[in-house]
Protein backbone atom coordinates (compact mmCIF):
# COMPACT_ATOMS: atom_id res chain seq x y z
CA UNK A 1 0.00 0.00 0.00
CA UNK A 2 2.73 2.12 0.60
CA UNK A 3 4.53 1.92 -2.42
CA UNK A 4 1.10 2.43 -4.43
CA UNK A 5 0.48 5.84 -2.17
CA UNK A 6 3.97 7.07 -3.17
CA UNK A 7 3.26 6.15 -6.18
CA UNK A 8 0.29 8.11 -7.02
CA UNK A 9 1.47 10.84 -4.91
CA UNK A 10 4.64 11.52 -7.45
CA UNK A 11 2.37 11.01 -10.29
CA UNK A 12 0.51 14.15 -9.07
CA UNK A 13 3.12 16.03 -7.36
CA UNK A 14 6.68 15.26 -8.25
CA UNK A 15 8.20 17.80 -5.94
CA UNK A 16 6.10 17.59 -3.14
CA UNK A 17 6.49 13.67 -2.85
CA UNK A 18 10.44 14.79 -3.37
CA UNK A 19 10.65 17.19 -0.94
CA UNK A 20 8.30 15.28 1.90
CA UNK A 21 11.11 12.08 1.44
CA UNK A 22 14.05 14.48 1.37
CA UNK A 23 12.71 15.98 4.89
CA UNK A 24 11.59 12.36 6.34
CA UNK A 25 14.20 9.69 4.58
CA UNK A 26 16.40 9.35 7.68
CA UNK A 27 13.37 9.05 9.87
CA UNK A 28 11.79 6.11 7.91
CA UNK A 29 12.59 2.54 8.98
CA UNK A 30 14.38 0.44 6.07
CA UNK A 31 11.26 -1.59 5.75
CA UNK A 32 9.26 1.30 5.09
CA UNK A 33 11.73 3.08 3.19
CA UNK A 34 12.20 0.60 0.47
CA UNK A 35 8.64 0.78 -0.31
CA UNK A 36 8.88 4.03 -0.90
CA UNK A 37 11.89 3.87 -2.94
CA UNK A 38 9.73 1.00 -5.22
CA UNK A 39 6.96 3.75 -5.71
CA UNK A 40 9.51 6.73 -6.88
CA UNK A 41 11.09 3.78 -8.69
CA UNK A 42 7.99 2.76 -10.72
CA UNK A 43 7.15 6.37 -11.72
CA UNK A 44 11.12 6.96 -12.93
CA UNK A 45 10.41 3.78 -15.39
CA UNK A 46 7.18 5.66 -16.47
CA UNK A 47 9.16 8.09 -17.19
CA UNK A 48 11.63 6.53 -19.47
CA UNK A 49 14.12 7.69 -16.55
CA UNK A 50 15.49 3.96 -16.23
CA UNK A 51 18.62 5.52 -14.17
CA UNK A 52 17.17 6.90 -11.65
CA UNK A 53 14.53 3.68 -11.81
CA UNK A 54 17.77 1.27 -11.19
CA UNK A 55 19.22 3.94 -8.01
CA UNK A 56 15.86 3.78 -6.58
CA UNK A 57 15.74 0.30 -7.17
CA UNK A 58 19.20 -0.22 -5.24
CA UNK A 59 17.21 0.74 -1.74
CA UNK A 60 14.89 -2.27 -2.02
CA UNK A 61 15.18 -4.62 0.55
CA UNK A 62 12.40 -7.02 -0.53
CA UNK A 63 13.11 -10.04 -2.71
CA UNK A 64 9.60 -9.80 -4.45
CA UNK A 65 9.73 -6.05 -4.91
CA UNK A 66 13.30 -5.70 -5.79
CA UNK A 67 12.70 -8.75 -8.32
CA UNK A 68 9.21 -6.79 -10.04
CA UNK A 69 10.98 -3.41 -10.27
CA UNK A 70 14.09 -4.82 -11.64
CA UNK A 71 11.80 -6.85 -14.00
CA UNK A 72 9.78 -3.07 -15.00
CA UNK A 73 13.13 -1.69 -15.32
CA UNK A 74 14.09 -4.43 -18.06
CA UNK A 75 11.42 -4.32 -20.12
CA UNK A 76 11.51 -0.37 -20.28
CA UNK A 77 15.15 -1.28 -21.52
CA UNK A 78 17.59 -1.13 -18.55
CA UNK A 79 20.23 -3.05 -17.46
């Protein structure tokens, strides 16, 4: 649920989402934090951004999650 509320919260408001993570990312636990990364992940692939898809990527924890993002970042066309 997390990662889809980040998710659709960057879709709307890029900055905002940006700005509330860059004010709360050392105060969120790593198993939180990693689904946030998958959710700013997911919109770089939208995007076409497949760099900043695979540094987003590198914060997920999560076999499952790390394995679907990695798999969206693929078929966009990154390594």
């Amino acid at each position: 649920l997390l990662e889809d509320a980040i998710h659709t919260w960057v879709k709307k408001d890029v900055n905002s989402a940006d700005q509330w993570y860059q004010q709360h990312q050392n105060s969120l636990p790593p198993e939180q934090a990693q689904y946030v990364a998958a959710g700013f992940a997911s919109y770089a692939v939208e995007q076409g951004d497949l760099t900043t898809a695979l540094q987003w990527a590198g914060y997920i924890q999560d076999p499952k999650t790390k394995e679907r993002i990695n798999g969206m970042i693929s078929k966009a066309g990154g390594k």
